[in-house]
PDB file of N, CA and C in Angstrom:
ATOM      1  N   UNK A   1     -97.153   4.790   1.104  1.00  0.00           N
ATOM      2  CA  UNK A   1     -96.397   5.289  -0.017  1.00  0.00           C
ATOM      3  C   UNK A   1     -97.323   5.534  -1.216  1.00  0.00           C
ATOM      4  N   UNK A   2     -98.349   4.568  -1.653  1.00  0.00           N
ATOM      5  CA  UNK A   2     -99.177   4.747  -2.668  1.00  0.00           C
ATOM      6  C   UNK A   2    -100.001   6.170  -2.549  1.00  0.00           C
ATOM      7  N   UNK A   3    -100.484   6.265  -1.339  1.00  0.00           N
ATOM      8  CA  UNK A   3    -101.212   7.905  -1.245  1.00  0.00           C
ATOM      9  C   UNK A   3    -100.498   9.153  -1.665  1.00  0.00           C
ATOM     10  N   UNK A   4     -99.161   8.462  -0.782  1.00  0.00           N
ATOM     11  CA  UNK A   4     -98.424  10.078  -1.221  1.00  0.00           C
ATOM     12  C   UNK A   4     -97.894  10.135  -2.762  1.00  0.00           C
ATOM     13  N   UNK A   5     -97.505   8.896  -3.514  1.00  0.00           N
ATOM     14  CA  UNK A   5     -97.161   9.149  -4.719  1.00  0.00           C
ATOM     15  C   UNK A   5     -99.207   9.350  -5.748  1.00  0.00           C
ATOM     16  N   UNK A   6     -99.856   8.933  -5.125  1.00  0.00           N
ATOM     17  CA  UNK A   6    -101.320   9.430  -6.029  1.00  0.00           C
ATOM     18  C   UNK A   6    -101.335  11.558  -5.234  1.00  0.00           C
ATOM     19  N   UNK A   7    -101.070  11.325  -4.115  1.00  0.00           N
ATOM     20  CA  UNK A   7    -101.214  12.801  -4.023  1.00  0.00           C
ATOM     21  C   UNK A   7    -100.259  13.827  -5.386  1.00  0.00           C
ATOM     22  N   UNK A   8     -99.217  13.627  -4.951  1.00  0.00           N
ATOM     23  CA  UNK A   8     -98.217  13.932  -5.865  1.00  0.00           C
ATOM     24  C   UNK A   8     -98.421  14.404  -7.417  1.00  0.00           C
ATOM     25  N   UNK A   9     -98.765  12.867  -7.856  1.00  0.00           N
ATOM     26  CA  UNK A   9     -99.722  12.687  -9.322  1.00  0.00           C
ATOM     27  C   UNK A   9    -100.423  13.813  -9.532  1.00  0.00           C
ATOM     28  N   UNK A  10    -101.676  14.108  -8.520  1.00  0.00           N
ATOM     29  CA  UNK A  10    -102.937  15.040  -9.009  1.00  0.00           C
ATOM     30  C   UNK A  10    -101.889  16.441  -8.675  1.00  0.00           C
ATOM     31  N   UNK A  11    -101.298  16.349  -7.817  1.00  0.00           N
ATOM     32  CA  UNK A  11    -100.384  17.778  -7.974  1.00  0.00           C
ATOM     33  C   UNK A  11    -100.096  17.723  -9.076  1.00  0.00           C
ATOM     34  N   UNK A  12     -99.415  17.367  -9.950  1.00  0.00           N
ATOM     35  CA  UNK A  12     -98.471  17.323 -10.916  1.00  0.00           C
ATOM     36  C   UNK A  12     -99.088  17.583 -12.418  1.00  0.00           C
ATOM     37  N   UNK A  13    -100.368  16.874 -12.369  1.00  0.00           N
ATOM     38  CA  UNK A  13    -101.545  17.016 -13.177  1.00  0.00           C
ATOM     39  C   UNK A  13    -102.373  18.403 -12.960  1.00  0.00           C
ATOM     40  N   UNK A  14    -102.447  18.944 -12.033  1.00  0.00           N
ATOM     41  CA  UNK A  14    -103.237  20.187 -11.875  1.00  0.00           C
ATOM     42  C   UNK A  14    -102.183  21.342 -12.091  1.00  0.00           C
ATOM     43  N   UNK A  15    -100.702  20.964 -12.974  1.00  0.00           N
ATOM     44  CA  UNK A  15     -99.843  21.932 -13.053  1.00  0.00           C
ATOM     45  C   UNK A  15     -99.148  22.689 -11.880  1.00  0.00           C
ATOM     46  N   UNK A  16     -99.383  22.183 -10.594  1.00  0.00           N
ATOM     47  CA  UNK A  16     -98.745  22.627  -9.364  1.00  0.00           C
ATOM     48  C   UNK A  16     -97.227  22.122  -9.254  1.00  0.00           C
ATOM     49  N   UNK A  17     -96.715  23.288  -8.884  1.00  0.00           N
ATOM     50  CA  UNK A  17     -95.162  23.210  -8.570  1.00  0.00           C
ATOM     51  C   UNK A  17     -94.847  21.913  -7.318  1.00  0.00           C
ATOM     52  N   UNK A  18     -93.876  21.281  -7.373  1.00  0.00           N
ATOM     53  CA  UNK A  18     -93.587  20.598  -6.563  1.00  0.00           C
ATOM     54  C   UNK A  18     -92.592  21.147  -5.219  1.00  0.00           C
ATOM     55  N   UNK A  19     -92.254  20.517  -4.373  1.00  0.00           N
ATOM     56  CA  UNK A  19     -91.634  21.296  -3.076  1.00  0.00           C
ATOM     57  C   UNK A  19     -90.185  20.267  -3.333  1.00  0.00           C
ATOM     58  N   UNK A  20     -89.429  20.779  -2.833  1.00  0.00           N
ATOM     59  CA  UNK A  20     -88.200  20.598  -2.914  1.00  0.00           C
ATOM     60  C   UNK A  20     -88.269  18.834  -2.289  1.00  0.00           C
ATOM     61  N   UNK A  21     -89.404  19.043  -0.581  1.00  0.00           N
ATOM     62  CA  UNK A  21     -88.913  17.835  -0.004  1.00  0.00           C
ATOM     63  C   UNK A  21     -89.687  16.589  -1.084  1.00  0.00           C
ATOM     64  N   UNK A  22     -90.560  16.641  -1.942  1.00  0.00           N
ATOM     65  CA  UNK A  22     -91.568  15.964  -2.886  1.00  0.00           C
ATOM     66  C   UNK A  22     -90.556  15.572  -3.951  1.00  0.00           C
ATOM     67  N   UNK A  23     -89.471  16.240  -4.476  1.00  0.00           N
ATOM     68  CA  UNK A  23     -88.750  16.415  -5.474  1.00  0.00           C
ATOM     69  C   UNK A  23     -87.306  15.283  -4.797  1.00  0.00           C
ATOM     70  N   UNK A  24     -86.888  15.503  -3.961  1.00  0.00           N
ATOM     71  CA  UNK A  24     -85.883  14.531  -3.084  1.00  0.00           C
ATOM     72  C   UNK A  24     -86.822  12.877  -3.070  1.00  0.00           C
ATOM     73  N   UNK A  25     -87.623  13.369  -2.673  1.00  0.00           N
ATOM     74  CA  UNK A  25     -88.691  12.189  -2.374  1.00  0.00           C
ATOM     75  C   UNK A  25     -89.017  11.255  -3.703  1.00  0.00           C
ATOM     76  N   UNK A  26     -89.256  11.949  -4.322  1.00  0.00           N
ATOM     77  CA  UNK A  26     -89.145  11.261  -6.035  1.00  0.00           C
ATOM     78  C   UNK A  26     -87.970  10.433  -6.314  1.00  0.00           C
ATOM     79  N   UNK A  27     -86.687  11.142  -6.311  1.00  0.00           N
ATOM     80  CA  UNK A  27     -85.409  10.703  -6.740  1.00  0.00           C
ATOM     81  C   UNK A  27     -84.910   9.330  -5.875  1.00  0.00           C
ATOM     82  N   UNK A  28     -85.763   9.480  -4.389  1.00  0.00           N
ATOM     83  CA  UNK A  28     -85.150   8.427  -3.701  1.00  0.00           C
ATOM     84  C   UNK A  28     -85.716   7.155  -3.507  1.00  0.00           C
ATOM     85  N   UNK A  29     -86.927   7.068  -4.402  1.00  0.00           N
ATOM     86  CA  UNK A  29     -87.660   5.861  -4.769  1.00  0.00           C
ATOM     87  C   UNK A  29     -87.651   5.584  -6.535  1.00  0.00           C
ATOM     88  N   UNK A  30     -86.771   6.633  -6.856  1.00  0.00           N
ATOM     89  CA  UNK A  30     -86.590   6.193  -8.445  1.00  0.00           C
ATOM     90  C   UNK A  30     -87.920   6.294  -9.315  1.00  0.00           C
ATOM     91  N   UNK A  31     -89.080   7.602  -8.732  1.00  0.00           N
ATOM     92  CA  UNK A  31     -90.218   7.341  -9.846  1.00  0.00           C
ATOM     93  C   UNK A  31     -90.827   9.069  -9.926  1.00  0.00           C
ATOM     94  N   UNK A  32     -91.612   9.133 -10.912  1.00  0.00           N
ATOM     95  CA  UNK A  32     -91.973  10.812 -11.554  1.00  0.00           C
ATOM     96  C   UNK A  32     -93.152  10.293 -11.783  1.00  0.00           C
ATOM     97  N   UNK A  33     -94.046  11.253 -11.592  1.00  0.00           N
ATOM     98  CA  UNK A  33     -95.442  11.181 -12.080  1.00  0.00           C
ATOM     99  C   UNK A  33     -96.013  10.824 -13.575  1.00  0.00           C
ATOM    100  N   UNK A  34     -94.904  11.203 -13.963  1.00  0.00           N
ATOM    101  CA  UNK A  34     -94.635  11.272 -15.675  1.00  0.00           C
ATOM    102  C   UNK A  34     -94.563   9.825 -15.989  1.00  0.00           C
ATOM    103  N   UNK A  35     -94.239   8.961 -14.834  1.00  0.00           N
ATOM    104  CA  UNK A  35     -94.261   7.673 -15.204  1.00  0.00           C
ATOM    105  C   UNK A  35     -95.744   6.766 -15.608  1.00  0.00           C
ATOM    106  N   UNK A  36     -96.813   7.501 -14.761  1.00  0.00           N
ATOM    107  CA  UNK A  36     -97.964   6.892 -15.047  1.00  0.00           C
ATOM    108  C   UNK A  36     -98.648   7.336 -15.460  1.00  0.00           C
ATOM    109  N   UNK A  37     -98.514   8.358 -16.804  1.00  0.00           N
ATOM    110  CA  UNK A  37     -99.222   9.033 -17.984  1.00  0.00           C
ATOM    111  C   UNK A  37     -98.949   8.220 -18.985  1.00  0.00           C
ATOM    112  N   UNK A  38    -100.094   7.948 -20.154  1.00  0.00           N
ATOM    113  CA  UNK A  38    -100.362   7.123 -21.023  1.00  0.00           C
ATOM    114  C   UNK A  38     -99.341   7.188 -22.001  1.00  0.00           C
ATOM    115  N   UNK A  39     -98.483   6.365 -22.943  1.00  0.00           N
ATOM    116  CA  UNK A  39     -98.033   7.048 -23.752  1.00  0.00           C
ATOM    117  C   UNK A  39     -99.500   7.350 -24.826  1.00  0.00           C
ATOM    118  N   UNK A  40     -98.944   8.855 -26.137  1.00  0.00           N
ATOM    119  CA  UNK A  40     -99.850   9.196 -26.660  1.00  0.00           C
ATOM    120  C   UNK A  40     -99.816   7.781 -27.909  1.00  0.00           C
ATOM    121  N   UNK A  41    -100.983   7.324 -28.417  1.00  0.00           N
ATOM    122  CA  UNK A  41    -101.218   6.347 -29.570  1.00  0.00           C
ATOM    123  C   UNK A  41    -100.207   6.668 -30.535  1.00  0.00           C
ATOM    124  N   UNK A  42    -100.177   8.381 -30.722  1.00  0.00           N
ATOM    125  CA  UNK A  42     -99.469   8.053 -32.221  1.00  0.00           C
ATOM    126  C   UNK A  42     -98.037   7.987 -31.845  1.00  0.00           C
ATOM    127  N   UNK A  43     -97.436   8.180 -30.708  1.00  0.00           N
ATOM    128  CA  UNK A  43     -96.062   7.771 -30.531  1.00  0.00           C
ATOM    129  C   UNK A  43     -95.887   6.235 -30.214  1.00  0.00           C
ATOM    130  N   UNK A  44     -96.647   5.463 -29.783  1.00  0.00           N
ATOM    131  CA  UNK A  44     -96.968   4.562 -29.546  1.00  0.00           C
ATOM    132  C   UNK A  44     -96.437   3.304 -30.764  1.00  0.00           C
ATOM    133  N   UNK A  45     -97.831   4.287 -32.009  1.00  0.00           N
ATOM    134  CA  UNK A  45     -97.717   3.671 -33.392  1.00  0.00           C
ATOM    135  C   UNK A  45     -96.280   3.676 -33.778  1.00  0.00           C
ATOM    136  N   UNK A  46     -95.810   5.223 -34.051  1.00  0.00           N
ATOM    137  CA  UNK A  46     -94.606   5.361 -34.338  1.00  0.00           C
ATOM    138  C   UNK A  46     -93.548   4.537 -34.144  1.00  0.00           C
ATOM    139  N   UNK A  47     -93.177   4.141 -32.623  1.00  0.00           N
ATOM    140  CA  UNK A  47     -92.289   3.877 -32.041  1.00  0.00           C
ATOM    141  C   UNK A  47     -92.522   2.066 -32.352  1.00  0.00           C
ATOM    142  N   UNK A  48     -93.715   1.549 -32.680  1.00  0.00           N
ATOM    143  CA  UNK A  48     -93.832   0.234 -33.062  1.00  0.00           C
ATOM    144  C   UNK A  48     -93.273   0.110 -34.250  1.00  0.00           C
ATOM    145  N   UNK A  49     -93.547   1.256 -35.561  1.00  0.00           N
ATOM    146  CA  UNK A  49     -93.427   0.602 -36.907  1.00  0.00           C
ATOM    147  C   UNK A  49     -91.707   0.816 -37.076  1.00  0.00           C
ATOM    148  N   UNK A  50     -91.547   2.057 -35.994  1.00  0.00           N
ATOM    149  CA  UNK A  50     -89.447   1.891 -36.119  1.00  0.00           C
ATOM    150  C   UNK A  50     -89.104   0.705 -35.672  1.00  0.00           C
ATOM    151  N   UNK A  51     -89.681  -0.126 -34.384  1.00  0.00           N
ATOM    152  CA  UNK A  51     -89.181  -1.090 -33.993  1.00  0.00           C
ATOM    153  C   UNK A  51     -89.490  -1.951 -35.181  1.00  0.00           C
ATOM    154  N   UNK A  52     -89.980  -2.617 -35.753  1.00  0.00           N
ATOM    155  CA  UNK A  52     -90.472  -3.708 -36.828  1.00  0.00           C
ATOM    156  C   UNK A  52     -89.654  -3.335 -38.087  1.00  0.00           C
ATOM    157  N   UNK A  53     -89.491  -2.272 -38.472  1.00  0.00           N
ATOM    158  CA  UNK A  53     -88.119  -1.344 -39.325  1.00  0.00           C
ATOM    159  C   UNK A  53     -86.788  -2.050 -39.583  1.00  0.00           C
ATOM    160  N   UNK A  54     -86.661  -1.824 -38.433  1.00  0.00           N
ATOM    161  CA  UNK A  54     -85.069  -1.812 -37.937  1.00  0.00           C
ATOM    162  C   UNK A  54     -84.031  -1.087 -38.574  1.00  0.00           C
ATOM    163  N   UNK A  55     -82.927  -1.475 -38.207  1.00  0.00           N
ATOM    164  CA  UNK A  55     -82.166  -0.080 -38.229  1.00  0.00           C
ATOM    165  C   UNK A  55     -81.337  -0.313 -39.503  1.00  0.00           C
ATOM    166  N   UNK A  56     -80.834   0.630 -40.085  1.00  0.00           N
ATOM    167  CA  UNK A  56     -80.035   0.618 -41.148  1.00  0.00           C
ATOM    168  C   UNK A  56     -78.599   1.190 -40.855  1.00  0.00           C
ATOM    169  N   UNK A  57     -77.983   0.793 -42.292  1.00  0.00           N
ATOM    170  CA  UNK A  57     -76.685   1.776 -41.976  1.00  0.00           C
ATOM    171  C   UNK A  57     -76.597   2.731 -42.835  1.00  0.00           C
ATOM    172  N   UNK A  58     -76.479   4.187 -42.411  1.00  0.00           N
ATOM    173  CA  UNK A  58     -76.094   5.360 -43.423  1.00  0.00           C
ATOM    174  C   UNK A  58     -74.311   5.367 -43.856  1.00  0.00           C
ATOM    175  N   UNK A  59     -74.401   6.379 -44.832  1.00  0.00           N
ATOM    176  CA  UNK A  59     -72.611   6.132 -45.253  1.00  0.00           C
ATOM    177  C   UNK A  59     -72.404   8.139 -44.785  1.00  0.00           C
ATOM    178  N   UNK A  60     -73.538   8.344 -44.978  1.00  0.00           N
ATOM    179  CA  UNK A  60     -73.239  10.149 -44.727  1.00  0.00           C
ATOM    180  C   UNK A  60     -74.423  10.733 -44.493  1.00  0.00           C
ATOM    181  N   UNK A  61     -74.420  12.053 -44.209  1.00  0.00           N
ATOM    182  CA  UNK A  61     -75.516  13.196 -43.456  1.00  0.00           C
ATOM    183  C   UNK A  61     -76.566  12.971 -44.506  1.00  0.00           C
ATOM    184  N   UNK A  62     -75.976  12.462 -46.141  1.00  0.00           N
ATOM    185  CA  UNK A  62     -76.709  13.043 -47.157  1.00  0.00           C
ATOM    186  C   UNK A  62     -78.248  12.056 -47.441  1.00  0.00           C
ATOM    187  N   UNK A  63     -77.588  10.711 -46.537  1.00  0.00           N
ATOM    188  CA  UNK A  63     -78.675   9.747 -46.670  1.00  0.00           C
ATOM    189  C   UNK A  63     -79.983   9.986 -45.810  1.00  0.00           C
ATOM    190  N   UNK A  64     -79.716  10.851 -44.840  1.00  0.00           N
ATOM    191  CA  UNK A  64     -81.083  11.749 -43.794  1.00  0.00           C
ATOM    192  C   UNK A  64     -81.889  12.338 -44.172  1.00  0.00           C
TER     193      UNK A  64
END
């Protein structure tokens, strides 16, 4: 299983279309190539300083 999901990968990375049976094959082990790309740093950053944030409450559109 590891070969064919690293085959897959470098497909997916070299911008090659996937085949229908590769695409079934994905869905039925629950994983995308997309899964083992880095996230990028600055979303990374981002997504840390919202978490540490936290969330507020707005009263209207006007507070956006």
């Amino acid at each position: 299983m590891e070969f064919k999901k690293q085959d897959i990968l470098e497909k997916y990375l070299a911008g090659k279309e996937l085949s229908e049976h590769e695409c079934n094959w994905l869905e039925k082990i629950d994983w995308h190539p997309v899964d083992e790309l880095d996230y990028c740093k600055d979303f990374a950053a981002n997504l840390d300083s919202a978490m540490k944030s936290g969330s507020r409450k707005i009263k209207g559109l006007h507070e956006l």
